[in-house]
Protein backbone atom coordinates (compact mmCIF):
# COMPACT_ATOMS: atom_id res chain seq x y z
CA UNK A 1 -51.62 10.67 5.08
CA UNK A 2 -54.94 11.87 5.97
CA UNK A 3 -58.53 10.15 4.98
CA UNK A 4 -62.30 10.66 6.01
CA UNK A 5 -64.76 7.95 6.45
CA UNK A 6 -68.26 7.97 8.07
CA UNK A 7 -69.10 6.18 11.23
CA UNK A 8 -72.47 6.30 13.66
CA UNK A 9 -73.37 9.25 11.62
CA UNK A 10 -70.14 11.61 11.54
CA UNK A 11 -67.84 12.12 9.15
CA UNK A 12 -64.71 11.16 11.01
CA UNK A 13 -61.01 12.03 10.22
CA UNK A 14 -57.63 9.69 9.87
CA UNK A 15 -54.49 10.31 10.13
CA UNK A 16 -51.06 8.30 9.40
CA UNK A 17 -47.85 9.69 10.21
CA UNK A 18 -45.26 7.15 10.54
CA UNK A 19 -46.03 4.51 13.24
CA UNK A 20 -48.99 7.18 14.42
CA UNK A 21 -52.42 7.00 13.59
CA UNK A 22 -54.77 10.18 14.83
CA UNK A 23 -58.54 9.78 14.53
CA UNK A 24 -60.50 12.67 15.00
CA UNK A 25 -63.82 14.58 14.74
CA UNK A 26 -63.34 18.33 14.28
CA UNK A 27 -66.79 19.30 14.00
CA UNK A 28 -67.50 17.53 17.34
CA UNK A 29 -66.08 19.37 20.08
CA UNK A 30 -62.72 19.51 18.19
CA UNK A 31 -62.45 15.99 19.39
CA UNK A 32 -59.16 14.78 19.26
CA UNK A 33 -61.14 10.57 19.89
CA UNK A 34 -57.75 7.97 19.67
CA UNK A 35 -53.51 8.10 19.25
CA UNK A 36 -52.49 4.91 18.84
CA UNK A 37 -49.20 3.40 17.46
CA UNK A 38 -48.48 0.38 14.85
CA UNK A 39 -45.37 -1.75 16.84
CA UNK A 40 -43.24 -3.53 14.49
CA UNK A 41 -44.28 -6.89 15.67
CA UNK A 42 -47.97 -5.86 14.47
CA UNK A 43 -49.58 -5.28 17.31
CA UNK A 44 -50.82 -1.90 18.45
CA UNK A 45 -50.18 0.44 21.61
CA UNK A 46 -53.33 3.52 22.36
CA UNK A 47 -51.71 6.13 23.72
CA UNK A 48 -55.18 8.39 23.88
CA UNK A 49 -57.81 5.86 25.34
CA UNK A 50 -61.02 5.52 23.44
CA UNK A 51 -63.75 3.27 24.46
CA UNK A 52 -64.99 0.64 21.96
CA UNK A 53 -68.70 0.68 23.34
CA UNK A 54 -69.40 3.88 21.85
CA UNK A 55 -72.86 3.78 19.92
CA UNK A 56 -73.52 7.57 19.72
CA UNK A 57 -71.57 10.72 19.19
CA UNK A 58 -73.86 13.45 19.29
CA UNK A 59 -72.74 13.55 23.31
CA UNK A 60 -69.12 13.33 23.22
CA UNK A 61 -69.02 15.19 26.13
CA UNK A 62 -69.98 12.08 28.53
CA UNK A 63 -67.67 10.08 26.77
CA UNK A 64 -64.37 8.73 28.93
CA UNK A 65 -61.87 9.35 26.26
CA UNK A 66 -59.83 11.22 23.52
CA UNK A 67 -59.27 14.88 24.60
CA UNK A 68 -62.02 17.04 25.14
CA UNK A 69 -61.48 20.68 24.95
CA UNK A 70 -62.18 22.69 28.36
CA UNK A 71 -63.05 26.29 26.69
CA UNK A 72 -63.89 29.15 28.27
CA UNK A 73 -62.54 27.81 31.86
CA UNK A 74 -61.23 24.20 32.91
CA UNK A 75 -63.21 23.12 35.88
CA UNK A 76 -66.07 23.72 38.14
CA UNK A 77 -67.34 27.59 38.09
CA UNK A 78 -68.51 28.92 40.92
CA UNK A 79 -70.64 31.82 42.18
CA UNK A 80 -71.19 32.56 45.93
CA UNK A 81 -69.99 29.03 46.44
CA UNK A 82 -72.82 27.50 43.55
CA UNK A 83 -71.45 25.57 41.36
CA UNK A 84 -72.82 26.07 37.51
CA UNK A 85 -72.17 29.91 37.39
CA UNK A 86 -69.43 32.77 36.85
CA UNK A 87 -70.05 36.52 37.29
CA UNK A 88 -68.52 39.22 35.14
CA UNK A 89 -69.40 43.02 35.66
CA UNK A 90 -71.77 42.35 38.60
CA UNK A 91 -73.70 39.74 36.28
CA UNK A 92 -73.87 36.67 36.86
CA UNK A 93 -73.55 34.20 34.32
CA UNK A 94 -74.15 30.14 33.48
CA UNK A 95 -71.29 27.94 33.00
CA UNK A 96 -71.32 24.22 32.97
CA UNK A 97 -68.43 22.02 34.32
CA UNK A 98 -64.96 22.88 31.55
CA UNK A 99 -67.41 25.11 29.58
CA UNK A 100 -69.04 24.91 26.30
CA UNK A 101 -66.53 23.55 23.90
CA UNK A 102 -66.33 19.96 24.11
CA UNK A 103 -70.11 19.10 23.79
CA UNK A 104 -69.86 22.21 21.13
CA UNK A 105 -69.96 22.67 17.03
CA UNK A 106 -67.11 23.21 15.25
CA UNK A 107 -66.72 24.30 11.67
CA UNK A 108 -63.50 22.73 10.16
CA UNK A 109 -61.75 25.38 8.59
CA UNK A 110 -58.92 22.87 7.12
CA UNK A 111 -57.66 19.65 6.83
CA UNK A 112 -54.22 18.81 5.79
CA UNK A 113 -51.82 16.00 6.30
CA UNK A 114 -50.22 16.92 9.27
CA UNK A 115 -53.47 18.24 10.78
CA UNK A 116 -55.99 20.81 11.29
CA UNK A 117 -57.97 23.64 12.17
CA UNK A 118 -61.51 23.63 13.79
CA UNK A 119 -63.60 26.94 14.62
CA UNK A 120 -66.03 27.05 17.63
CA UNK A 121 -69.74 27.70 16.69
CA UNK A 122 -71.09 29.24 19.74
CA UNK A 123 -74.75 28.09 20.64
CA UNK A 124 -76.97 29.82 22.50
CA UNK A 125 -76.09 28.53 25.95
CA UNK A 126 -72.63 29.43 24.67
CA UNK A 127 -73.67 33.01 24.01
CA UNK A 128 -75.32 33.42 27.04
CA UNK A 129 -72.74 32.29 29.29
CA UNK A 130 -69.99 33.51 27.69
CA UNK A 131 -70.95 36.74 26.27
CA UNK A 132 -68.29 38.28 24.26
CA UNK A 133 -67.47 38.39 20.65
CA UNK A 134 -64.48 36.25 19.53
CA UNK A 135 -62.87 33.56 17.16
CA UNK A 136 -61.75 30.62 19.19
CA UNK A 137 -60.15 28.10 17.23
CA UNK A 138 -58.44 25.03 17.92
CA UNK A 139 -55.50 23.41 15.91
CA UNK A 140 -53.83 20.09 16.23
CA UNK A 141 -50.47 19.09 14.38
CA UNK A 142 -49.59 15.70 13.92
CA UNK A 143 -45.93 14.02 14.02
CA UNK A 144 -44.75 10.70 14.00
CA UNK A 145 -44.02 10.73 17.74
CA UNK A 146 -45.25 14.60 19.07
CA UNK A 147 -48.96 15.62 18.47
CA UNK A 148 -49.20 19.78 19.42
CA UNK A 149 -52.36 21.61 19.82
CA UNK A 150 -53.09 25.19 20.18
CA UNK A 151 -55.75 27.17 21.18
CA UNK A 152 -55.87 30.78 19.93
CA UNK A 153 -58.75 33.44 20.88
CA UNK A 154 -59.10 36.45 19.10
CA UNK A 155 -61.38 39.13 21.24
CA UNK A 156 -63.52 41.24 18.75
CA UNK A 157 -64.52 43.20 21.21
CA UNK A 158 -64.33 46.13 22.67
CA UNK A 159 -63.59 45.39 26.75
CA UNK A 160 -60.56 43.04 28.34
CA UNK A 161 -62.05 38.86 27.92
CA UNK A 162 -61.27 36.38 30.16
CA UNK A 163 -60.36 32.99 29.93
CA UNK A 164 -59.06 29.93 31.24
CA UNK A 165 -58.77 27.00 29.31
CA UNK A 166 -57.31 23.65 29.50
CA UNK A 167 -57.06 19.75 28.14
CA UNK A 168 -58.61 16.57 29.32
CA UNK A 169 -55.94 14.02 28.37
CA UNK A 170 -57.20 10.82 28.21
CA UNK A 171 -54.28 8.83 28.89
CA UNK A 172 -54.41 4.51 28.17
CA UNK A 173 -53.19 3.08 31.61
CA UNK A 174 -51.81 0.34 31.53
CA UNK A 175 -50.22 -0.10 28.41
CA UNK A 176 -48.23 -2.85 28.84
CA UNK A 177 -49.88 -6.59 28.45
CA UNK A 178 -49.98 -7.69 32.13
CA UNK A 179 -49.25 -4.32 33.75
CA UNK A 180 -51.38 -2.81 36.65
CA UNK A 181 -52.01 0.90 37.45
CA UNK A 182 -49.31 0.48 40.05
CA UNK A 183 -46.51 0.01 37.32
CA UNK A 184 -46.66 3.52 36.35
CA UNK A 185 -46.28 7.11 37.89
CA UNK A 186 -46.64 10.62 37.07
CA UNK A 187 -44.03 13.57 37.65
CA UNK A 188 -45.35 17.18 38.27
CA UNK A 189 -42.59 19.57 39.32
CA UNK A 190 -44.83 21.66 41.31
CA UNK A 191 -44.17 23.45 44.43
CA UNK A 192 -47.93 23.07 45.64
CA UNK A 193 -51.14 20.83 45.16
CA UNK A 194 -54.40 21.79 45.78
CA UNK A 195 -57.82 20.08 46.02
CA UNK A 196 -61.24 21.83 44.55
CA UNK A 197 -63.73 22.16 47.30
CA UNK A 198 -67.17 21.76 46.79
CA UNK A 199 -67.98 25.40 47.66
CA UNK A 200 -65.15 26.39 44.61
CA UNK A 201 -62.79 27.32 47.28
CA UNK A 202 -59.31 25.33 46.73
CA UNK A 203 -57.87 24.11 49.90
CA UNK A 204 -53.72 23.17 49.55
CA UNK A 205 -52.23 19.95 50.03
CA UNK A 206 -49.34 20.10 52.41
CA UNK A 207 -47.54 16.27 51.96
CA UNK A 208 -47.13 15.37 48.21
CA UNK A 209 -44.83 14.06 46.07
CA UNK A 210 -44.04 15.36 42.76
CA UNK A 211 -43.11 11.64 41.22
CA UNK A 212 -46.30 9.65 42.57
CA UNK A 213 -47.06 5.73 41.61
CA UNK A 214 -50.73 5.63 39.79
CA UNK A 215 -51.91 2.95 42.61
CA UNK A 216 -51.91 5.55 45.24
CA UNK A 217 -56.15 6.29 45.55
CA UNK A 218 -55.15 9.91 46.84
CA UNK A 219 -53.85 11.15 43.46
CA UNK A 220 -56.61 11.13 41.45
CA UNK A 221 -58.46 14.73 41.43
CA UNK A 222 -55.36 16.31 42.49
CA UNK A 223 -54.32 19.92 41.17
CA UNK A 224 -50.74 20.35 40.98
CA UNK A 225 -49.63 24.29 40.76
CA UNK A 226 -46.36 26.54 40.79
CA UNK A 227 -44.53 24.55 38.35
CA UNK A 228 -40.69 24.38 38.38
CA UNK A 229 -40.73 23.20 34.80
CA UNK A 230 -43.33 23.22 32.47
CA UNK A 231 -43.40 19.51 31.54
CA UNK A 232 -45.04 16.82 33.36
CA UNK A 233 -44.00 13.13 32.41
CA UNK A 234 -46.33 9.78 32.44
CA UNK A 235 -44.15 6.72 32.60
CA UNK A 236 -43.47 3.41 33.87
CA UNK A 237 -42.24 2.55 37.36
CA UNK A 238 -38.66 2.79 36.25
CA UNK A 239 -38.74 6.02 34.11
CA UNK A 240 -39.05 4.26 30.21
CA UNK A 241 -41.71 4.63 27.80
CA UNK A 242 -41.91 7.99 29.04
CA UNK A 243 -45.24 10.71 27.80
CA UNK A 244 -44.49 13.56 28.04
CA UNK A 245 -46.61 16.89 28.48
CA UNK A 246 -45.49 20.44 27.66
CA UNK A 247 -46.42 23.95 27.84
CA UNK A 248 -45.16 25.92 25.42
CA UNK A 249 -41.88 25.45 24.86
CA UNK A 250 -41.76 23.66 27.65
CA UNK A 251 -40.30 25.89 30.18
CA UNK A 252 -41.93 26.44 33.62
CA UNK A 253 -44.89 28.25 32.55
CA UNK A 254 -46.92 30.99 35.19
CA UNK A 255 -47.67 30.72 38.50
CA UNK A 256 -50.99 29.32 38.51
CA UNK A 257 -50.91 27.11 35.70
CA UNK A 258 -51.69 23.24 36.75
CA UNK A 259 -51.59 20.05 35.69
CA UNK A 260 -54.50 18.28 37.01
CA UNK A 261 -54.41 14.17 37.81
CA UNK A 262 -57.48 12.03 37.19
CA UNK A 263 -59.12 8.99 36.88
CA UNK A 264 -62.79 7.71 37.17
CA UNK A 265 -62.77 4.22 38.98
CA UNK A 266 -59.70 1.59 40.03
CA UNK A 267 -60.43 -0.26 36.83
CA UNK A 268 -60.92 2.87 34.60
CA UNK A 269 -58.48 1.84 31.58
CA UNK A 270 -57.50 5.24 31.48
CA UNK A 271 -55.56 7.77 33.86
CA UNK A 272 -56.17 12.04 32.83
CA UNK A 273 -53.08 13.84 33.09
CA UNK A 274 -54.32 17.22 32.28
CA UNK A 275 -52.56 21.07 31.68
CA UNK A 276 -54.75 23.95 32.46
CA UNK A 277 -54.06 27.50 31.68
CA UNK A 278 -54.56 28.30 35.59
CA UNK A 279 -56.37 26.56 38.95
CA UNK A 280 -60.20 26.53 38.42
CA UNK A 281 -62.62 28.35 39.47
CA UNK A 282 -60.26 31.38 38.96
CA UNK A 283 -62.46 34.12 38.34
CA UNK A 284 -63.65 34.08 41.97
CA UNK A 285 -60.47 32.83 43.39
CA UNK A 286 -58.47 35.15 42.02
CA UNK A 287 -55.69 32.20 40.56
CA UNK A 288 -55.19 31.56 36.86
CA UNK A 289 -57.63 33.44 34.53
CA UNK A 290 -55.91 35.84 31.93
CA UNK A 291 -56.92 38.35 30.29
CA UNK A 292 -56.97 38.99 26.90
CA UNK A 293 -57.00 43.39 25.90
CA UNK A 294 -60.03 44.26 22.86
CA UNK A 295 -58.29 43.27 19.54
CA UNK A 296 -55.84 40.67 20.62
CA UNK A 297 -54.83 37.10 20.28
CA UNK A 298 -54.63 35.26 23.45
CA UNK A 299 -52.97 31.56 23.23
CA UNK A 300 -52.60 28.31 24.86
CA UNK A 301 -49.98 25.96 23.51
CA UNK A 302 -49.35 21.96 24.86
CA UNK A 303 -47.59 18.81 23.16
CA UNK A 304 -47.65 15.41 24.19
CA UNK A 305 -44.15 14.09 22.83
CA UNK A 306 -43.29 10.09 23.35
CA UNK A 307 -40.15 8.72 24.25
């Protein structure tokens, strides 16, 4: 079942499917804001964290929560080791931390009950920065316990476009009434983990473990690469209640695909558990940017499935 309703302003979207209840704001970044389920003994479980102080959404993209949408590139951009930029053909060229999308405009292109479909409205920052012409669209289906997105880009042009892209997961940690951060892990079947320098560079991480508790402060901001499988799982200590993340059809995707770990503070009610496309800052490293020939339809599919 889907409904609209107006809140601070925006005309927000609803959406009830089975136990799950999707609230959203297409026009706003594509801004996938809460999941959350209804438990049969009436009480509620987020899945996607949204915080309840939120008094204004005309800058969702300083807000801690939903799932912002990292379009062109996921990440910091760099240009002779300054963050902010990107060069293409010997130009070089602004781009702001994960791009222009998620503080964007979006024209909703359709709502249905299991969903929908928001186009990007470049702006001018947008233009200049990223200056190619293209359809980027973004498209969420919702299930009773799988929620799938996919990003398509369709280059109208006339040279080879890159791109990058990637989610920002906004996962609710804990969950459980009573639970700490320590009562839940992450597992990344990655051969290698990098960190992202502040100079761009990415600089590898030589002891890791690819099933690491939340509680362990070295985690967050970690970039985990050359994926055996392409499904990363967010569960309790003892493997239940398990989330679980997907490329695709969930086999190991390409080499430099990540899935990035996150989380602002100890307390932060949240923990990011995020796929990109490809390590950031790939343009200049040389890791995870593809390339999409004039005419064609590049794509970038995830699902978040509970079990």
């Amino acid at each position: 079942m889907h409904s609209t309703f107006t809140h601070l302003g925006a005309t927000l979207h609803k959406w009830t499917v089975g136990p799950s209840v999707y609230l959203a704001a297409p026009t706003l970044g594509a801004r996938l804001m809460n999941w959350h389920l209804n438990l049969p003994d009436g009480g509620v479980r987020d899945i996607i964290h949204w915080p309840e102080n939120v008094t204004d959404l005309t800058n969702l993209a300083g807000v801690r929560g939903g799932n912002p949408i990292l379009f062109p590139f996921a990440g910091r951009s760099h240009d002779g080791g300054e963050p902010g930029w990107w060069r293409f053909e010997d130009k070089r060229l602004p781009m702001p931390q994960h791009g222009f999308a998620r503080q964007g405009t979006f024209r909703l292109i359709e709502a249905q009950d299991d969903g929908f479909i928001a186009l990007f409205v470049p702006d001018e920052a947008a233009k200049t920065g990223y200056p190619f012409p293209y359809e980027f669209t973004v498209r969420y289906h919702f299930e009773e316990l799988v929620m799938r997105v996919e990003f398509r880009l369709h280059n109208l042009g006339r040279v080879p476009m890159p791109w990058s892209p990637g989610h920002h997961f906004y996962f609710q940690v804990p969950w459980q009434a009573g639970a700490t951060r320590s009562d839940y892990q992450v597992s990344i079947p990655a051969k290698t983990a990098w960190r992202h320098e502040a100079d761009g560079s990415l600089m590898e991480i030589n002891d890791f473990r690819t099933t690491e508790n939340l509680g362990v402060p070295e985690l967050s901001n970690r970039l985990h690469a050359d994926l055996t499988d392409g499904r990363a799982i967010l569960s309790a200590v003892d493997g239940s209640e398990r989330v679980i993340l997907s490329y695709g059809s969930g086999k190991a995707p390409s080499a430099d695909a990540c899935v990035v770990v996150w989380t602002e503070k100890d307390a932060s009610p949240f923990y990011c558990v995020e796929p990109w496309m490809g390590l950031p800052n790939g343009i200049a490293n040389g890791r995870g940017v593809k390339w999409i020939p004039a005419g064609k339809i590049g794509t970038f599919e995830v699902s978040v499935t509970l079990e």
